[in-house]
N, C-alpha and C. Protein backbone atom coordinates (compact mmCIF):
# COMPACT_ATOMS: atom_id res chain seq x y z
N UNK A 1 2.41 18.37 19.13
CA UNK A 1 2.00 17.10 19.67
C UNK A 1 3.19 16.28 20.15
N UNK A 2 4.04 16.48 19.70
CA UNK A 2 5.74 15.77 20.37
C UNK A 2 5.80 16.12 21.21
N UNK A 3 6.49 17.24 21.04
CA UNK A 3 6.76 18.06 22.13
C UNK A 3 5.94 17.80 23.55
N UNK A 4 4.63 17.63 23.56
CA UNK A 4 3.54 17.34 24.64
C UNK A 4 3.44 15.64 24.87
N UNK A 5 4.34 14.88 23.62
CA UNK A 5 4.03 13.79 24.70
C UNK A 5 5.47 13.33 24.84
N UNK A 6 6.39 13.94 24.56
CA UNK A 6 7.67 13.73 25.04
C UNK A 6 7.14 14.63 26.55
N UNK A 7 6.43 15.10 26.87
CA UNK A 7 6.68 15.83 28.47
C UNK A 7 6.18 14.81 28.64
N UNK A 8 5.27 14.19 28.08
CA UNK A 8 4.25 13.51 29.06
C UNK A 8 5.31 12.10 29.69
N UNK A 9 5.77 11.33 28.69
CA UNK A 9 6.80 10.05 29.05
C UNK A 9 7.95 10.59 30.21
N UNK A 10 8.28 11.74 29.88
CA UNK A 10 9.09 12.16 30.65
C UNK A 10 8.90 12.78 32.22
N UNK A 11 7.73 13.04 32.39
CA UNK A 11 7.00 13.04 33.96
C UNK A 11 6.96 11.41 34.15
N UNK A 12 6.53 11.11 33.74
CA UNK A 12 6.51 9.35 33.84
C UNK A 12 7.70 8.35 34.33
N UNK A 13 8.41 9.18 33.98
CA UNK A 13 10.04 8.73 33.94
C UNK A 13 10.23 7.70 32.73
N UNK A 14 9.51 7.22 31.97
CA UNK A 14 9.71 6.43 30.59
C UNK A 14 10.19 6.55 30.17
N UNK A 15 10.90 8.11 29.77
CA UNK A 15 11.58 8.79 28.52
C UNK A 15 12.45 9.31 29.84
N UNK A 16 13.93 9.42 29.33
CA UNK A 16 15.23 10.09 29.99
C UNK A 16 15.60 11.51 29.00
N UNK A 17 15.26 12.27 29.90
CA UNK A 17 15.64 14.13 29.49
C UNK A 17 17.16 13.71 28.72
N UNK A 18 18.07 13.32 29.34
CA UNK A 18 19.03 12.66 28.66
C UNK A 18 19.49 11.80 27.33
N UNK A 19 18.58 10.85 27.17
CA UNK A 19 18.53 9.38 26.14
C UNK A 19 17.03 9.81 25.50
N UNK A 20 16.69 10.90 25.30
CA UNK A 20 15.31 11.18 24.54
C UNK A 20 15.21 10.11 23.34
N UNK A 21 14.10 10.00 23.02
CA UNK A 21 13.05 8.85 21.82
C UNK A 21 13.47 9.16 20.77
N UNK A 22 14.06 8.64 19.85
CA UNK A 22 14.70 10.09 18.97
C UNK A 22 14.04 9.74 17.61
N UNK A 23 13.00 8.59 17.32
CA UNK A 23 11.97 8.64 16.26
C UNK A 23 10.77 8.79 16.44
N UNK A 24 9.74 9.16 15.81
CA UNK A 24 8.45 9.84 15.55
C UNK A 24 8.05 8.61 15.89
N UNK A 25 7.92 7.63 15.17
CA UNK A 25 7.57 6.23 15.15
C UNK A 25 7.69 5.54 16.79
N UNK A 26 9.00 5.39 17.34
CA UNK A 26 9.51 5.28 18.78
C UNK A 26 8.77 5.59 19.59
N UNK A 27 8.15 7.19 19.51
CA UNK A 27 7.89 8.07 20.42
C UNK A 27 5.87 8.11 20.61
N UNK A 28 5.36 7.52 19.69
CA UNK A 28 4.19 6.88 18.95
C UNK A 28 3.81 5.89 19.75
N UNK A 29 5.22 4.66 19.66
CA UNK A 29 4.81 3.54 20.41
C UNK A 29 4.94 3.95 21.88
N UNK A 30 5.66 4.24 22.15
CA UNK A 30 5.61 4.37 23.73
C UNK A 30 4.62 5.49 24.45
N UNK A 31 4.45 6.13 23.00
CA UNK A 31 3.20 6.71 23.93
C UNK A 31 1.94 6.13 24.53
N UNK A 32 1.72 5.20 23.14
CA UNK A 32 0.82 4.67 23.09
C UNK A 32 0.80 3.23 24.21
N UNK A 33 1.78 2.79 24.23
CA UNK A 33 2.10 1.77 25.49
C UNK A 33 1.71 2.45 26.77
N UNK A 34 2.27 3.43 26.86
CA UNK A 34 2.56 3.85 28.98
C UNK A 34 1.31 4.91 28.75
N UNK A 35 0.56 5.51 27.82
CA UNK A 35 -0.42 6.53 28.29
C UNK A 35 -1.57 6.09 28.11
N UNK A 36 -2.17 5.41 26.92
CA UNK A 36 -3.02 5.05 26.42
C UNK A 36 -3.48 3.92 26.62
N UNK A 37 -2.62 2.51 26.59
CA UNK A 37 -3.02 1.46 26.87
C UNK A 37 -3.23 1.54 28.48
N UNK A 38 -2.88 2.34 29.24
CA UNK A 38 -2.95 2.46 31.01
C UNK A 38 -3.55 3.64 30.75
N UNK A 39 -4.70 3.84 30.26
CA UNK A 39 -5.45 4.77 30.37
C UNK A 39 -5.18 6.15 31.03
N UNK A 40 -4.61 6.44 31.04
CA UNK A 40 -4.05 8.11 31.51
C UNK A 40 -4.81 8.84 30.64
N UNK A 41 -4.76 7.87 29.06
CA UNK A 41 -5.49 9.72 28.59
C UNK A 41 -6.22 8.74 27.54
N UNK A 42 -7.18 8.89 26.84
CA UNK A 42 -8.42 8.47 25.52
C UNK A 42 -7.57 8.01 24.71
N UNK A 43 -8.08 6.36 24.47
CA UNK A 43 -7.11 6.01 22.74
C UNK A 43 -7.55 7.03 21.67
N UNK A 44 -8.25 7.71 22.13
CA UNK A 44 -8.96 9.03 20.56
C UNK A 44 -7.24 9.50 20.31
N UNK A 45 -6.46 10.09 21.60
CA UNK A 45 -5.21 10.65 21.25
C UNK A 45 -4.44 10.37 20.34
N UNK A 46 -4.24 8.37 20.89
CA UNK A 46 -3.34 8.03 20.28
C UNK A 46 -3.33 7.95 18.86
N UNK A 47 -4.69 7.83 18.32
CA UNK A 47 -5.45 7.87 17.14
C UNK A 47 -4.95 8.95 16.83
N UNK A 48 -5.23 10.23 17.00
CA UNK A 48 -4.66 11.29 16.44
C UNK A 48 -3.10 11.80 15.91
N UNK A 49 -2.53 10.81 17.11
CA UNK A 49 -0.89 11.56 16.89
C UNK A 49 -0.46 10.30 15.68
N UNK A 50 -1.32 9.52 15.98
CA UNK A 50 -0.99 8.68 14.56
C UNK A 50 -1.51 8.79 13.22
N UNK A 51 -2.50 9.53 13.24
CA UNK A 51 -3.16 9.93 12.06
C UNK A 51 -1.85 11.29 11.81
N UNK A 52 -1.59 12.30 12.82
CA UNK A 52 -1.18 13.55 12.27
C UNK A 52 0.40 13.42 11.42
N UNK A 53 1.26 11.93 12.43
CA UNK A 53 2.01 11.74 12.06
C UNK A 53 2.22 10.98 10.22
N UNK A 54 1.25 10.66 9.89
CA UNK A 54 0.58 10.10 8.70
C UNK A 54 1.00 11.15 7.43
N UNK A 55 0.05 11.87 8.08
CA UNK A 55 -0.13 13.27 7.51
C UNK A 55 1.43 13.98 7.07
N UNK A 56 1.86 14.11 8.08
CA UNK A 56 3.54 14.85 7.83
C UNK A 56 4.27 13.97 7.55
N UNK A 57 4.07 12.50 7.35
CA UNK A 57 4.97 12.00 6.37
C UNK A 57 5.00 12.26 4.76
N UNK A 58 3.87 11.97 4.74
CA UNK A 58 2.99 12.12 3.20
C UNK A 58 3.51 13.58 2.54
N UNK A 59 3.33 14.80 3.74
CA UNK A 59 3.62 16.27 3.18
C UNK A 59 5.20 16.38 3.55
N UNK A 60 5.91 15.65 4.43
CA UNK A 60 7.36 15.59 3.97
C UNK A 60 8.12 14.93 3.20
N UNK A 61 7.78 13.74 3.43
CA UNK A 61 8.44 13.24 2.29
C UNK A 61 7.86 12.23 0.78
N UNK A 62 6.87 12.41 0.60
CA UNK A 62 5.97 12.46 -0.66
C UNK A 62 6.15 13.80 -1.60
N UNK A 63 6.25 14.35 -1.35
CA UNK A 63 5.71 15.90 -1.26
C UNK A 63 4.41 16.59 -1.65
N UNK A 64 3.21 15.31 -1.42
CA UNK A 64 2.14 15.36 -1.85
C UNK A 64 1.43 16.35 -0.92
N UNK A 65 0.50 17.35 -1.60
CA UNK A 65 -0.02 18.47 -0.77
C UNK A 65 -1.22 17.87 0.40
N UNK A 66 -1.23 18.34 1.22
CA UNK A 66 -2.16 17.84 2.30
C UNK A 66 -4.05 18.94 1.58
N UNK A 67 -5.08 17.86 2.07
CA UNK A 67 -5.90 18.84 1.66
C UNK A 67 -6.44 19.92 2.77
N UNK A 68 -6.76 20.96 2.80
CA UNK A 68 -7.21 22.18 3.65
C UNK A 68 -8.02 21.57 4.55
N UNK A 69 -9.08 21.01 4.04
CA UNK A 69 -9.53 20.19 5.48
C UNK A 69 -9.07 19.53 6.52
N UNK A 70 -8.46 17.97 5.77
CA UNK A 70 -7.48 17.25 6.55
C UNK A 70 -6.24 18.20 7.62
N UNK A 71 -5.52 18.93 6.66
CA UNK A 71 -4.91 20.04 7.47
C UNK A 71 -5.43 20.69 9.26
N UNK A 72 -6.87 21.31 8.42
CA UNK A 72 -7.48 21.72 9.72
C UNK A 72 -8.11 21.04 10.42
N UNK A 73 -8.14 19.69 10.71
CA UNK A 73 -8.50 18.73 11.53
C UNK A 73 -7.24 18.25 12.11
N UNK A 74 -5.65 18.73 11.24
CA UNK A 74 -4.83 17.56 12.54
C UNK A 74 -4.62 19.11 13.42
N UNK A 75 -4.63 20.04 12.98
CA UNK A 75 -4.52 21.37 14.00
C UNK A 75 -5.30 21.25 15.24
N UNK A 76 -6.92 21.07 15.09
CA UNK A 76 -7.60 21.06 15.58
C UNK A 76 -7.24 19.80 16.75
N UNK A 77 -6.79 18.70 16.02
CA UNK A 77 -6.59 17.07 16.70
C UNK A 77 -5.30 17.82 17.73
N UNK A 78 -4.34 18.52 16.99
CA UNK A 78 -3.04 18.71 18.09
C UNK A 78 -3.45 19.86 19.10
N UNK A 79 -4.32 20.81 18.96
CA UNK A 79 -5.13 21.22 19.96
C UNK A 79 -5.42 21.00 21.02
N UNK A 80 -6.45 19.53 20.87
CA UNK A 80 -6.66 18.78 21.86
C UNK A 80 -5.55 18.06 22.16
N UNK A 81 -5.01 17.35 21.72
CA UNK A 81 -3.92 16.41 22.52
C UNK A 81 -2.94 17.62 23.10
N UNK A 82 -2.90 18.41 22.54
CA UNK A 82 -1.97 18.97 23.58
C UNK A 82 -3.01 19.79 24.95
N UNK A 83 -3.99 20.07 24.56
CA UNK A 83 -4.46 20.46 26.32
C UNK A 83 -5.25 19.12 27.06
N UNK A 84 -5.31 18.14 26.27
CA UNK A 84 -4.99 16.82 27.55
C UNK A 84 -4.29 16.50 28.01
N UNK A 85 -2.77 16.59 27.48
CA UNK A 85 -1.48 16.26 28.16
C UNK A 85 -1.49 17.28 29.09
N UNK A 86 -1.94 18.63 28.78
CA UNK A 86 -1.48 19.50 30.01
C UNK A 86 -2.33 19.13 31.21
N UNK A 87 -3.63 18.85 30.89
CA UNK A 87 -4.16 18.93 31.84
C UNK A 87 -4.26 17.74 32.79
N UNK A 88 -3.74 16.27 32.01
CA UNK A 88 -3.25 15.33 32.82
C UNK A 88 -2.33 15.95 33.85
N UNK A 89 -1.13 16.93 33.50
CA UNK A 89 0.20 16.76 33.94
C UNK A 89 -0.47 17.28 35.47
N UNK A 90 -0.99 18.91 34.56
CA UNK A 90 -1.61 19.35 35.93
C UNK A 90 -2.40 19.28 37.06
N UNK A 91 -3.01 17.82 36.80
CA UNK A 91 -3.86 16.93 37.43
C UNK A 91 -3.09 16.38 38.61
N UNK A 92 -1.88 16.01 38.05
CA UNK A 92 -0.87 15.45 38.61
C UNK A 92 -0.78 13.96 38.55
N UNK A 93 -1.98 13.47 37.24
CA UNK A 93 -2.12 12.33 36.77
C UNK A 93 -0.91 11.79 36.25
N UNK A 94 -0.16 12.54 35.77
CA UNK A 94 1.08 11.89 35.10
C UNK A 94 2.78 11.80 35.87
N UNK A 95 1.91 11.92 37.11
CA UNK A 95 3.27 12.69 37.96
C UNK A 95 3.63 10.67 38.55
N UNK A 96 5.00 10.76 39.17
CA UNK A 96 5.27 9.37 39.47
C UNK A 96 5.39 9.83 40.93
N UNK A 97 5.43 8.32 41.67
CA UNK A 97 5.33 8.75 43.32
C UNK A 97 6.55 8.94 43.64
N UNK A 98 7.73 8.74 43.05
CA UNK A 98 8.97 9.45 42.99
C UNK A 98 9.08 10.93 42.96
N UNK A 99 9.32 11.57 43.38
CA UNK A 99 10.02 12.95 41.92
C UNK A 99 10.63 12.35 40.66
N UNK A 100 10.93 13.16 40.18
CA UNK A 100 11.48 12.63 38.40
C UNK A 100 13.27 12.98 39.29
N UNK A 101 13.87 11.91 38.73
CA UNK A 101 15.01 12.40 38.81
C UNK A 101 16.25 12.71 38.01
N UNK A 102 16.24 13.03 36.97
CA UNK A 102 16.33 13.83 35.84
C UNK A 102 15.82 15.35 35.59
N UNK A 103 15.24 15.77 37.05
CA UNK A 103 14.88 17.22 36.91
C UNK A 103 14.26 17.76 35.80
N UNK A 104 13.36 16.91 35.19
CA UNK A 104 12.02 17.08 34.01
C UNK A 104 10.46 17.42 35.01
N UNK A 105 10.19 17.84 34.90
CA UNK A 105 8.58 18.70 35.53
C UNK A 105 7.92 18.44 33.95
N UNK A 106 6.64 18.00 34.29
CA UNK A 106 5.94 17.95 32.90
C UNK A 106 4.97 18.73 32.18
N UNK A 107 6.46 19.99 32.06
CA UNK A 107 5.91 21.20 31.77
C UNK A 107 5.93 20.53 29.94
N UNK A 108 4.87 21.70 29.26
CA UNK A 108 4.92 21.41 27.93
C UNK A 108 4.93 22.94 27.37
N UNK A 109 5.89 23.17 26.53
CA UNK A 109 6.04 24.17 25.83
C UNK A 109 4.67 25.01 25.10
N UNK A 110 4.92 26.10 25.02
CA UNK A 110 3.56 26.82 24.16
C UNK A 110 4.26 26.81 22.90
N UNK A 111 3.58 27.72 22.22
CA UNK A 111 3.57 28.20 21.13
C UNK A 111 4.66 28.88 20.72
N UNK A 112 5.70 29.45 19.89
CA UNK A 112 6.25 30.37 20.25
C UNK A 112 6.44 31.14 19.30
């Protein structure tokens, strides 16, 4: 889910390939500023990357176990947010009437 909305700010030109967001929290708000509040993509998202981010605080640094459900709902949640970001990009919804000039395309990584 980073990874996909760091592409996304970064087609936008918001985020610099260079000067990247460099907190979870940071990267949260501004998503939530330039995508969500300007409707590019469903506040459901932003809801999610804030719930998931919730989640991996709690299981990183709590070290409290996440439950199997909750688990398979933020999978399921980063699922979707990540094939809406793609499919914004590829829409060309997220593209600026510039080119990017920082040579960022708002490609988003798979799996690997």
């Amino acid at each position: 889910m980073f990874n996909a909305a760091h592409s996304a700010l970064f087609a936008l030109q918001i985020e610099d390939v260079r000067a990247p967001i460099k907190t979870h929290n940071g990267l949260i708000a501004k998503f939530g500023e330039h995508l969500v509040r300007t409707g590019h993509l469903p506040s459901e998202y932003g809801e999610a990357l804030n719930a998931v981010q919730r989640s991996r605080q709690i299981a990183d640094y709590n070290g409290e176990p996440i439950e199997l459900d909750k688990a398979a709902w933020s999978v399921e949640r980063a699922d979707a947010f990540v094939a809406a970001v793609r499919a914004s990009c590829e829409s060309h919804d997220l593209q600026t009437p510039d080119p990017p000039h920082n040579g960022v395309s708002c490609d988003i990584p798979g799996p690997a």
